[in-house]
PDB file of N, CA and C in Angstrom:
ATOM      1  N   UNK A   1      60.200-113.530 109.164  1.00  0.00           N
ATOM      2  CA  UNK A   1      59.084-113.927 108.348  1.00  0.00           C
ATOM      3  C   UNK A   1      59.138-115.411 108.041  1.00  0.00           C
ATOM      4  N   UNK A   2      60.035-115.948 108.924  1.00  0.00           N
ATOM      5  CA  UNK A   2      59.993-117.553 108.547  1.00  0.00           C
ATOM      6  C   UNK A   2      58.662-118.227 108.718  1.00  0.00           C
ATOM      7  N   UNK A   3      58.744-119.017 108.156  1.00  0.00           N
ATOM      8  CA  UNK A   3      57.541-119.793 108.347  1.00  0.00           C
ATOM      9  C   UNK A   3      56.008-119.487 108.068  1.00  0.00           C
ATOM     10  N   UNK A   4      55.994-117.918 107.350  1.00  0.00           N
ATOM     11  CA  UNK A   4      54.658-117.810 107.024  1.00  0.00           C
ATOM     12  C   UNK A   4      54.572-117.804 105.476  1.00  0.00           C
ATOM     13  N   UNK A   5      53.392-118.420 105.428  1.00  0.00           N
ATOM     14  CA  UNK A   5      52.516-118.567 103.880  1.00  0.00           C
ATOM     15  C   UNK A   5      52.195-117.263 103.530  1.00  0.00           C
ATOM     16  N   UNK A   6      52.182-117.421 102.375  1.00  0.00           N
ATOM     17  CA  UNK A   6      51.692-116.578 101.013  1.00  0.00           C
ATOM     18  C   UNK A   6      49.908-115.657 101.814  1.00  0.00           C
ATOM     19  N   UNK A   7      49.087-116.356 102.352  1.00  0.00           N
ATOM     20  CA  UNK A   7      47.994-116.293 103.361  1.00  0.00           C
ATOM     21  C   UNK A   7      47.735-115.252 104.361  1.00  0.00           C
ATOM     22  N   UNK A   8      49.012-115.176 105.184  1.00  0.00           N
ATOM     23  CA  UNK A   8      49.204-114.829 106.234  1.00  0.00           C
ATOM     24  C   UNK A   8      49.823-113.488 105.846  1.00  0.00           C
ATOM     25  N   UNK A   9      50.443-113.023 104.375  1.00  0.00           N
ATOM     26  CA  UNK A   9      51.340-111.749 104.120  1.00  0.00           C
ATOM     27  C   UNK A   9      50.043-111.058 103.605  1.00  0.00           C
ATOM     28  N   UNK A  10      50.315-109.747 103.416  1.00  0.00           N
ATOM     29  CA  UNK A  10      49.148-108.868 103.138  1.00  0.00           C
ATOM     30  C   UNK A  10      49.700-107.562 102.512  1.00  0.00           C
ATOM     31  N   UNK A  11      50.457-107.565 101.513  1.00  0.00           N
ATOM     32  CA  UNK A  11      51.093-106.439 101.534  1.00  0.00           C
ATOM     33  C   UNK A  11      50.063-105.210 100.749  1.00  0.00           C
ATOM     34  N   UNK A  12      50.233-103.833 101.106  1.00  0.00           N
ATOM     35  CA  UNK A  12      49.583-102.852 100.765  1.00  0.00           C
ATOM     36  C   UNK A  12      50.441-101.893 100.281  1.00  0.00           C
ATOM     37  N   UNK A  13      49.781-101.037  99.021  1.00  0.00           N
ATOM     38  CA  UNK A  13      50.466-100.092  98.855  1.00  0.00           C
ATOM     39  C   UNK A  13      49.322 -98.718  99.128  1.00  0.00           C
ATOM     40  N   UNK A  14      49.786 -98.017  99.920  1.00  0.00           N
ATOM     41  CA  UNK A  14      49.056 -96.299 100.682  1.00  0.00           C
ATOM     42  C   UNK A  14      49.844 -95.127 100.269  1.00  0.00           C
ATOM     43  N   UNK A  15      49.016 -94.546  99.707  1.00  0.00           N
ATOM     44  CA  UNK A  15      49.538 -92.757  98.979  1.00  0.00           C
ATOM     45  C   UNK A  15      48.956 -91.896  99.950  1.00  0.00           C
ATOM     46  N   UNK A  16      49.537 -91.207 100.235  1.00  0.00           N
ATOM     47  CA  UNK A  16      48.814 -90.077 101.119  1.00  0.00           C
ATOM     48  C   UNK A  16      48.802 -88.647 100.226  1.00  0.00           C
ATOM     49  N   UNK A  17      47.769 -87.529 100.244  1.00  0.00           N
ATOM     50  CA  UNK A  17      48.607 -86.369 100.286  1.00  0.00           C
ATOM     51  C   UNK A  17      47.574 -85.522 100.714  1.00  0.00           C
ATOM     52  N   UNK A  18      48.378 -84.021 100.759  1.00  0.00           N
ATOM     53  CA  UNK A  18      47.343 -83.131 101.480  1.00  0.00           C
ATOM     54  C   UNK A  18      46.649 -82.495 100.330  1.00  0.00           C
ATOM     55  N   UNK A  19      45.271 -82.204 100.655  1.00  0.00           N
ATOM     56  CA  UNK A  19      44.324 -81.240  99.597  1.00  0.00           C
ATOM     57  C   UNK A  19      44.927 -79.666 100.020  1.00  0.00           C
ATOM     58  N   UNK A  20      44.574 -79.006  98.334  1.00  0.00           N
ATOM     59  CA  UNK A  20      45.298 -77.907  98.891  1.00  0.00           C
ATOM     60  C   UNK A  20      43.465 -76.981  99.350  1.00  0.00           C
ATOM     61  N   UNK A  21      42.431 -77.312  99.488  1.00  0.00           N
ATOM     62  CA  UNK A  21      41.709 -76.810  99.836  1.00  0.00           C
ATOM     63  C   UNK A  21      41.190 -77.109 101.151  1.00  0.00           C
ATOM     64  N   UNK A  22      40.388 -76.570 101.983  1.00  0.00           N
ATOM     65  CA  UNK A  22      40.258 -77.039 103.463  1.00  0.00           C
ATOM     66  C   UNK A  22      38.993 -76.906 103.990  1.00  0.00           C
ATOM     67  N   UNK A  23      38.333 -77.589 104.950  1.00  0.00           N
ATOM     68  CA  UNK A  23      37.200 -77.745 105.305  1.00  0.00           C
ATOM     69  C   UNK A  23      36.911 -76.506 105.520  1.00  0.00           C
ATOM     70  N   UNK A  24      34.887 -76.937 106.280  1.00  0.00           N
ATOM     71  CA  UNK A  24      34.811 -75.907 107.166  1.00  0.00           C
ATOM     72  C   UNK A  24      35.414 -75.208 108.012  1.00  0.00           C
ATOM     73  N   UNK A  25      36.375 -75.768 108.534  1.00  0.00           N
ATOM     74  CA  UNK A  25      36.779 -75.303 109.976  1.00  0.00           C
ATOM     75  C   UNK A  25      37.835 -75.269 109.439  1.00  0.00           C
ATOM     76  N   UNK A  26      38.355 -75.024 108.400  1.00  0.00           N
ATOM     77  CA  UNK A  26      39.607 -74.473 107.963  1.00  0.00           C
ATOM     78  C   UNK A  26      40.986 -75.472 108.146  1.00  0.00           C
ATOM     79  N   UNK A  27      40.893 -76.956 108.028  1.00  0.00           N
ATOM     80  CA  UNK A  27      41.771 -77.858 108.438  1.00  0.00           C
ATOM     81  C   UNK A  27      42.226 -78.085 106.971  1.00  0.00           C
ATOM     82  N   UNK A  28      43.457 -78.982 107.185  1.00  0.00           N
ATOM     83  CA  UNK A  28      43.456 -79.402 105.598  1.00  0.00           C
ATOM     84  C   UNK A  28      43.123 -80.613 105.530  1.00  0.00           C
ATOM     85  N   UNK A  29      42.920 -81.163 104.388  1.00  0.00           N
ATOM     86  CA  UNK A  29      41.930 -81.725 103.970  1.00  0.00           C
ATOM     87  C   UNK A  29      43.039 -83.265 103.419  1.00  0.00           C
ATOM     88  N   UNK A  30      43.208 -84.597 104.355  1.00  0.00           N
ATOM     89  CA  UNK A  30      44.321 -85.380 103.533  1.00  0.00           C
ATOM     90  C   UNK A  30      43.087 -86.325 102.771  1.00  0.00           C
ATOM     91  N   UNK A  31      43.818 -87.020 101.541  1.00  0.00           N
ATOM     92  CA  UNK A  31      43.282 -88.166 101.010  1.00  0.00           C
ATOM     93  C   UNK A  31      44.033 -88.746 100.798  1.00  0.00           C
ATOM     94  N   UNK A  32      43.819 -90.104  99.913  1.00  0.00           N
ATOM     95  CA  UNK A  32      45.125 -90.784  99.546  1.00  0.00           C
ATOM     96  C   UNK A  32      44.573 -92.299  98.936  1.00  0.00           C
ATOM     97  N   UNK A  33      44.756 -92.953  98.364  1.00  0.00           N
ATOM     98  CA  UNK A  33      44.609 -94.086  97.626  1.00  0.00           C
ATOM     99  C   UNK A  33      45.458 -95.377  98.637  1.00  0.00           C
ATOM    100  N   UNK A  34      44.866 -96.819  98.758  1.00  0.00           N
ATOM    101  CA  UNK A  34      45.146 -97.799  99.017  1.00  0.00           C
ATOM    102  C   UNK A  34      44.726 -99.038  98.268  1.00  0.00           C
ATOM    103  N   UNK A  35      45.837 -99.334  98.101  1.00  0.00           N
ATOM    104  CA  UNK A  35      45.793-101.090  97.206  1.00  0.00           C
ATOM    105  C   UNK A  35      46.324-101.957  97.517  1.00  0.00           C
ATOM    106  N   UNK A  36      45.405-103.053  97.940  1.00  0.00           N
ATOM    107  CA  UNK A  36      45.987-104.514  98.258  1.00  0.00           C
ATOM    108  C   UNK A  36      46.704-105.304  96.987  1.00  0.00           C
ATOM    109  N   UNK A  37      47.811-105.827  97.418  1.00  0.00           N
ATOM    110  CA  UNK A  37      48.746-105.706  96.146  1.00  0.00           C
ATOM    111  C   UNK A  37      48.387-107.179  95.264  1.00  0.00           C
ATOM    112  N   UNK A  38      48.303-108.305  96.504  1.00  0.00           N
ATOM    113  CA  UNK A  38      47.783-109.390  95.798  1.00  0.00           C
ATOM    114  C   UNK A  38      46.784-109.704  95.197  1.00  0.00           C
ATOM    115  N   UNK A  39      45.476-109.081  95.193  1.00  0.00           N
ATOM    116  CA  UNK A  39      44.253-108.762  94.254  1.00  0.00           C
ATOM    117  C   UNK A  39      43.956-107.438  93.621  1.00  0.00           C
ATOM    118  N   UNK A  40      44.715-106.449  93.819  1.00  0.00           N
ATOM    119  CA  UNK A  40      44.721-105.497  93.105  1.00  0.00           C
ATOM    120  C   UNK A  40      43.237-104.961  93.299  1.00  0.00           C
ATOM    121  N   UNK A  41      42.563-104.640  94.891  1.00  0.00           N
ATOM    122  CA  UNK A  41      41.172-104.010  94.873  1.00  0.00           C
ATOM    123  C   UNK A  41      42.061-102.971  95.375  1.00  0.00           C
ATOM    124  N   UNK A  42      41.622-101.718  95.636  1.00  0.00           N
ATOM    125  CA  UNK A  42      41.666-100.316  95.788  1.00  0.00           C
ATOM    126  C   UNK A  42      40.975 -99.592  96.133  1.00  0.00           C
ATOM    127  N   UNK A  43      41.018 -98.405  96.677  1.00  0.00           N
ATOM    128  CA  UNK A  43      40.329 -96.900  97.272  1.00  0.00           C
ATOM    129  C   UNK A  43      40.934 -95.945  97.370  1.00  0.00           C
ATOM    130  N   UNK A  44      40.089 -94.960  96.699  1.00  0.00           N
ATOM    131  CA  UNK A  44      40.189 -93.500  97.473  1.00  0.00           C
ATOM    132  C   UNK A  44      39.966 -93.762  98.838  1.00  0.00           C
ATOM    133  N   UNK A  45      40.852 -92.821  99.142  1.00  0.00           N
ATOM    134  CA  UNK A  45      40.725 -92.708 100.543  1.00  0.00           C
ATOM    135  C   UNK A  45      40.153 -90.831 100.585  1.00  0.00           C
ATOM    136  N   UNK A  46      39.053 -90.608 102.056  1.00  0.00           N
ATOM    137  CA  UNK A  46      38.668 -89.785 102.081  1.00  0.00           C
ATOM    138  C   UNK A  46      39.039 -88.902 103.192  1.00  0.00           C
ATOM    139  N   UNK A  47      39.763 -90.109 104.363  1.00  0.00           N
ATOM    140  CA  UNK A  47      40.253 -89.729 105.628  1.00  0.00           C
ATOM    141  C   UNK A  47      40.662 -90.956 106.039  1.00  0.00           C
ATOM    142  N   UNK A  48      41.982 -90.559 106.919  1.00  0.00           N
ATOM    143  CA  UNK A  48      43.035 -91.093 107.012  1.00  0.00           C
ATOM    144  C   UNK A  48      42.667 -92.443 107.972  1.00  0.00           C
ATOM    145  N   UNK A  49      41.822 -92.481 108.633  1.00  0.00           N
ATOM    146  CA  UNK A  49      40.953 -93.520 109.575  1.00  0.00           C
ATOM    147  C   UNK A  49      40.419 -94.608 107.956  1.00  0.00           C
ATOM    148  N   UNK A  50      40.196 -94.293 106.979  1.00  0.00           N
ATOM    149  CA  UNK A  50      39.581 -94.780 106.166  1.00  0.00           C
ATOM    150  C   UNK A  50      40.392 -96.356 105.541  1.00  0.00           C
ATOM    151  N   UNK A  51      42.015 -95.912 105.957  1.00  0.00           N
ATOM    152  CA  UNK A  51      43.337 -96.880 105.657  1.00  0.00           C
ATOM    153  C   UNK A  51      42.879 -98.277 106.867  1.00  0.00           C
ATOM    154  N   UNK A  52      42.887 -98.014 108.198  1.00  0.00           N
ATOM    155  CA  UNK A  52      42.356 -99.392 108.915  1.00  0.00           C
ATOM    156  C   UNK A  52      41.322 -99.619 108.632  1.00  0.00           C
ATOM    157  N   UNK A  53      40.369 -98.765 107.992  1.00  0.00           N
ATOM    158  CA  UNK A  53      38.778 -99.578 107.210  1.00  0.00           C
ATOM    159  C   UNK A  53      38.716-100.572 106.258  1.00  0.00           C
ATOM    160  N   UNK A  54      39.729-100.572 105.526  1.00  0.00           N
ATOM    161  CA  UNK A  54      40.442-100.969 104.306  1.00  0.00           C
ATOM    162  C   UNK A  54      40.908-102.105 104.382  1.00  0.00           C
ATOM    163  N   UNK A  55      41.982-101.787 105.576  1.00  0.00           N
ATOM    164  CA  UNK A  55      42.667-103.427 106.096  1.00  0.00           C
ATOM    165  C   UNK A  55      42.105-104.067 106.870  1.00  0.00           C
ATOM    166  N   UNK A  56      41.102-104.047 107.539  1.00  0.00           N
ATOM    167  CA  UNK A  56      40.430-104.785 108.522  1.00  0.00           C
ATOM    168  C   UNK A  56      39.911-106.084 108.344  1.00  0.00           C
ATOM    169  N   UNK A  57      39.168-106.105 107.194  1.00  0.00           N
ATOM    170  CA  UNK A  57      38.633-107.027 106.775  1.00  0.00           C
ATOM    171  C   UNK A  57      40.014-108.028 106.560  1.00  0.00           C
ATOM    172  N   UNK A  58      40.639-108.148 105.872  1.00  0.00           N
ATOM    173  CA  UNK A  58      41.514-109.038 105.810  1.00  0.00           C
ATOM    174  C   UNK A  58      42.242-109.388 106.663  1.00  0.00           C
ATOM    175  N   UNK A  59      42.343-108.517 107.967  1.00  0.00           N
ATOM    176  CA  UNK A  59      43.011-109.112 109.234  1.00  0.00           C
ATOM    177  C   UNK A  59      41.608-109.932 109.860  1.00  0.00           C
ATOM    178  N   UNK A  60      40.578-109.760 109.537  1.00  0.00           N
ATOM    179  CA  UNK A  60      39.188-110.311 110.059  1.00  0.00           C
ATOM    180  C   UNK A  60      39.304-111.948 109.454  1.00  0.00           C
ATOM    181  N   UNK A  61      39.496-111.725 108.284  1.00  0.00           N
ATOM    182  CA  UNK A  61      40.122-113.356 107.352  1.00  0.00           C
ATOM    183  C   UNK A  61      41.557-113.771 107.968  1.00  0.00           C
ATOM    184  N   UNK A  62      41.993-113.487 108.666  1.00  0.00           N
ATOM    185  CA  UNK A  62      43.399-114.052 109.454  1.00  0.00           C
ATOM    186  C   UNK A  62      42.805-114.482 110.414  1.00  0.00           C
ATOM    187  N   UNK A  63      41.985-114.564 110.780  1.00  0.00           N
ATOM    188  CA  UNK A  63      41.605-114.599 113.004  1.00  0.00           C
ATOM    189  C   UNK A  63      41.750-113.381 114.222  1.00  0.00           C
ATOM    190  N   UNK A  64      41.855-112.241 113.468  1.00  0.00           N
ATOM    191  CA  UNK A  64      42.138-111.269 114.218  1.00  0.00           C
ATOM    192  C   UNK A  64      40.709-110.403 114.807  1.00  0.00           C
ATOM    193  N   UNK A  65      41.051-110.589 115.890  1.00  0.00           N
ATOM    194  CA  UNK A  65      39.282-110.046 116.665  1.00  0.00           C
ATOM    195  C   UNK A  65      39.523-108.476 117.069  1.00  0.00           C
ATOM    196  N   UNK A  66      38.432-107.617 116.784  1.00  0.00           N
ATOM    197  CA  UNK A  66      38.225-106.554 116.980  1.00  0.00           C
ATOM    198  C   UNK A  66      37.239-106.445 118.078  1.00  0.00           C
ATOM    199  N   UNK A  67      37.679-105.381 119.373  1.00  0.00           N
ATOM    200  CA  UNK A  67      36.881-105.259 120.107  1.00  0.00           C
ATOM    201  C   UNK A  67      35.668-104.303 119.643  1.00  0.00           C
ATOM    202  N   UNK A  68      34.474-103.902 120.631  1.00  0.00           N
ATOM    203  CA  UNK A  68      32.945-103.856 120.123  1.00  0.00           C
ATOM    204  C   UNK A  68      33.195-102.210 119.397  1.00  0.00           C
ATOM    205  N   UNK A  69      33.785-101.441 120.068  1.00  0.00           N
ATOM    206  CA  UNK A  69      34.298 -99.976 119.309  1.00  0.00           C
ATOM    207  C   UNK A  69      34.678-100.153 118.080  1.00  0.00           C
ATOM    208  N   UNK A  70      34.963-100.897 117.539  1.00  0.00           N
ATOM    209  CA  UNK A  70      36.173-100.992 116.719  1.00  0.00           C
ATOM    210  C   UNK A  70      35.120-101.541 115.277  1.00  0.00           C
ATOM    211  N   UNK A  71      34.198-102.553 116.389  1.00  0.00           N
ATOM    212  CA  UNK A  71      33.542-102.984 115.178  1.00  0.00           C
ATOM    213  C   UNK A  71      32.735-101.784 114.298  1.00  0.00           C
ATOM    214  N   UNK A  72      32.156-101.264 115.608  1.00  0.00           N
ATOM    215  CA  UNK A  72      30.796-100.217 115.280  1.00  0.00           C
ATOM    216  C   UNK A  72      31.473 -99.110 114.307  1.00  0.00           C
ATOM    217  N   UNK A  73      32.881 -98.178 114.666  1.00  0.00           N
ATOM    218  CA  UNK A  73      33.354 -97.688 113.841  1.00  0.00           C
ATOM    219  C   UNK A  73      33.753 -98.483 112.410  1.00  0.00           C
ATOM    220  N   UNK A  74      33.943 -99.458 112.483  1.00  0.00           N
ATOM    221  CA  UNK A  74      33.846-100.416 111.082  1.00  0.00           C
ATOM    222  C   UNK A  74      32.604-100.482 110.419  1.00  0.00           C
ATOM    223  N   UNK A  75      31.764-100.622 110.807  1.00  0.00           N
ATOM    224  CA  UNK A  75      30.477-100.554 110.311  1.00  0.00           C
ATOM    225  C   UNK A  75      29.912 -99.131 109.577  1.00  0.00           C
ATOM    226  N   UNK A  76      29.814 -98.251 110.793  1.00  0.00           N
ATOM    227  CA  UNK A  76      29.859 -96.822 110.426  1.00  0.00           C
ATOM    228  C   UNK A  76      30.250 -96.719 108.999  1.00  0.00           C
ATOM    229  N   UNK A  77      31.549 -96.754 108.927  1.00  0.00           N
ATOM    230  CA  UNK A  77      32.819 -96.471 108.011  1.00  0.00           C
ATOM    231  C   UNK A  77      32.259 -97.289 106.303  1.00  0.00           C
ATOM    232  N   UNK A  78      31.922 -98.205 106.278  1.00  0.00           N
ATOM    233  CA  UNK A  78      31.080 -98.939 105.793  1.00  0.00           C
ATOM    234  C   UNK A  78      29.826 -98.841 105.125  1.00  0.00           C
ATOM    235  N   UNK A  79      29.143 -98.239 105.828  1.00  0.00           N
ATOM    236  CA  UNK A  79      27.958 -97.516 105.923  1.00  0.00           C
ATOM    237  C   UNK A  79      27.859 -96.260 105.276  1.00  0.00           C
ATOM    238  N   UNK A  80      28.998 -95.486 105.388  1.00  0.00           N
ATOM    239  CA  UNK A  80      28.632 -94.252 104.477  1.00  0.00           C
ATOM    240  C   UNK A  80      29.225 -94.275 103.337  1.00  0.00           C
ATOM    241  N   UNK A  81      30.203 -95.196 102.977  1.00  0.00           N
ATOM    242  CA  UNK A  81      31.011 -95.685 101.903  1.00  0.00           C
ATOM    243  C   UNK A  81      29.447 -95.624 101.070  1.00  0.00           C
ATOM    244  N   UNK A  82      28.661 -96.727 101.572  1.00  0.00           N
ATOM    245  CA  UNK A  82      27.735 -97.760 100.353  1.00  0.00           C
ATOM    246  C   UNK A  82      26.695 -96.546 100.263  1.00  0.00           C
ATOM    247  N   UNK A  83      26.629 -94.847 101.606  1.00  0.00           N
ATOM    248  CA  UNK A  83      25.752 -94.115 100.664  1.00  0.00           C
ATOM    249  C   UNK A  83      26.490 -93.258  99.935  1.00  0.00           C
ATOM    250  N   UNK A  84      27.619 -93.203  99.602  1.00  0.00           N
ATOM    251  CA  UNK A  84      28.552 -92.430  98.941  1.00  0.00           C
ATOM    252  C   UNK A  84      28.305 -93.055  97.406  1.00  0.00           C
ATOM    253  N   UNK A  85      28.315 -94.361  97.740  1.00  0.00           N
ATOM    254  CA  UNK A  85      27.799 -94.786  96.368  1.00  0.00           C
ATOM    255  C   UNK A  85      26.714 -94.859  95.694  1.00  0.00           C
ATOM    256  N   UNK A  86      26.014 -94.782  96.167  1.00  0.00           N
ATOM    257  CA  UNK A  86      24.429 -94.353  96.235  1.00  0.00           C
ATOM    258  C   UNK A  86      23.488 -92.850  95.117  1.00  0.00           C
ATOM    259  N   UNK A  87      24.813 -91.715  95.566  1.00  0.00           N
ATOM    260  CA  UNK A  87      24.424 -90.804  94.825  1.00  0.00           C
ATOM    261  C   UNK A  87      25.153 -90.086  93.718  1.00  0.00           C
TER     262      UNK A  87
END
């Protein structure tokens, strides 16, 4: 870790656990909470894909390029967040 700034670190703290209730299709159900430690923003998490939704953006503020899949599932991901909030 020599040589990197305060900038460049990103540390997170991620809870996982399993629901004890289960979907339709009878799966179980994980959630889990994530917090960026140096600003202290946070989420429920609703599914486990939801943790690189989370960090992306701030590897996006490093220079880190996401290919076109990656974006669209970012977006998506994004997208139902803001109608989750909605109702």
């Amino acid at each position: 870790m020599m040589g990197l700034s305060e900038t460049d670190i990103h540390p997170f703290i991620i809870k996982i656990w399993l629901e004890e209730t289960a979907d339709e299709a009878n799966r179980p159900m994980w959630r889990g909470h994530i917090v960026h430690v140096p600003d202290g923003e946070g989420r429920y998490l609703e599914e486990l894909d939801d943790i690189a939704a989370f960090i992306a953006p701030y590897l996006e503020n490093m220079g880190v390029k996401f290919g076109l899949l990656w974006q669209v599932k970012h977006w998506l991901s994004r997208w139902r967040l803001s109608r989750i909030g909605r109702s």
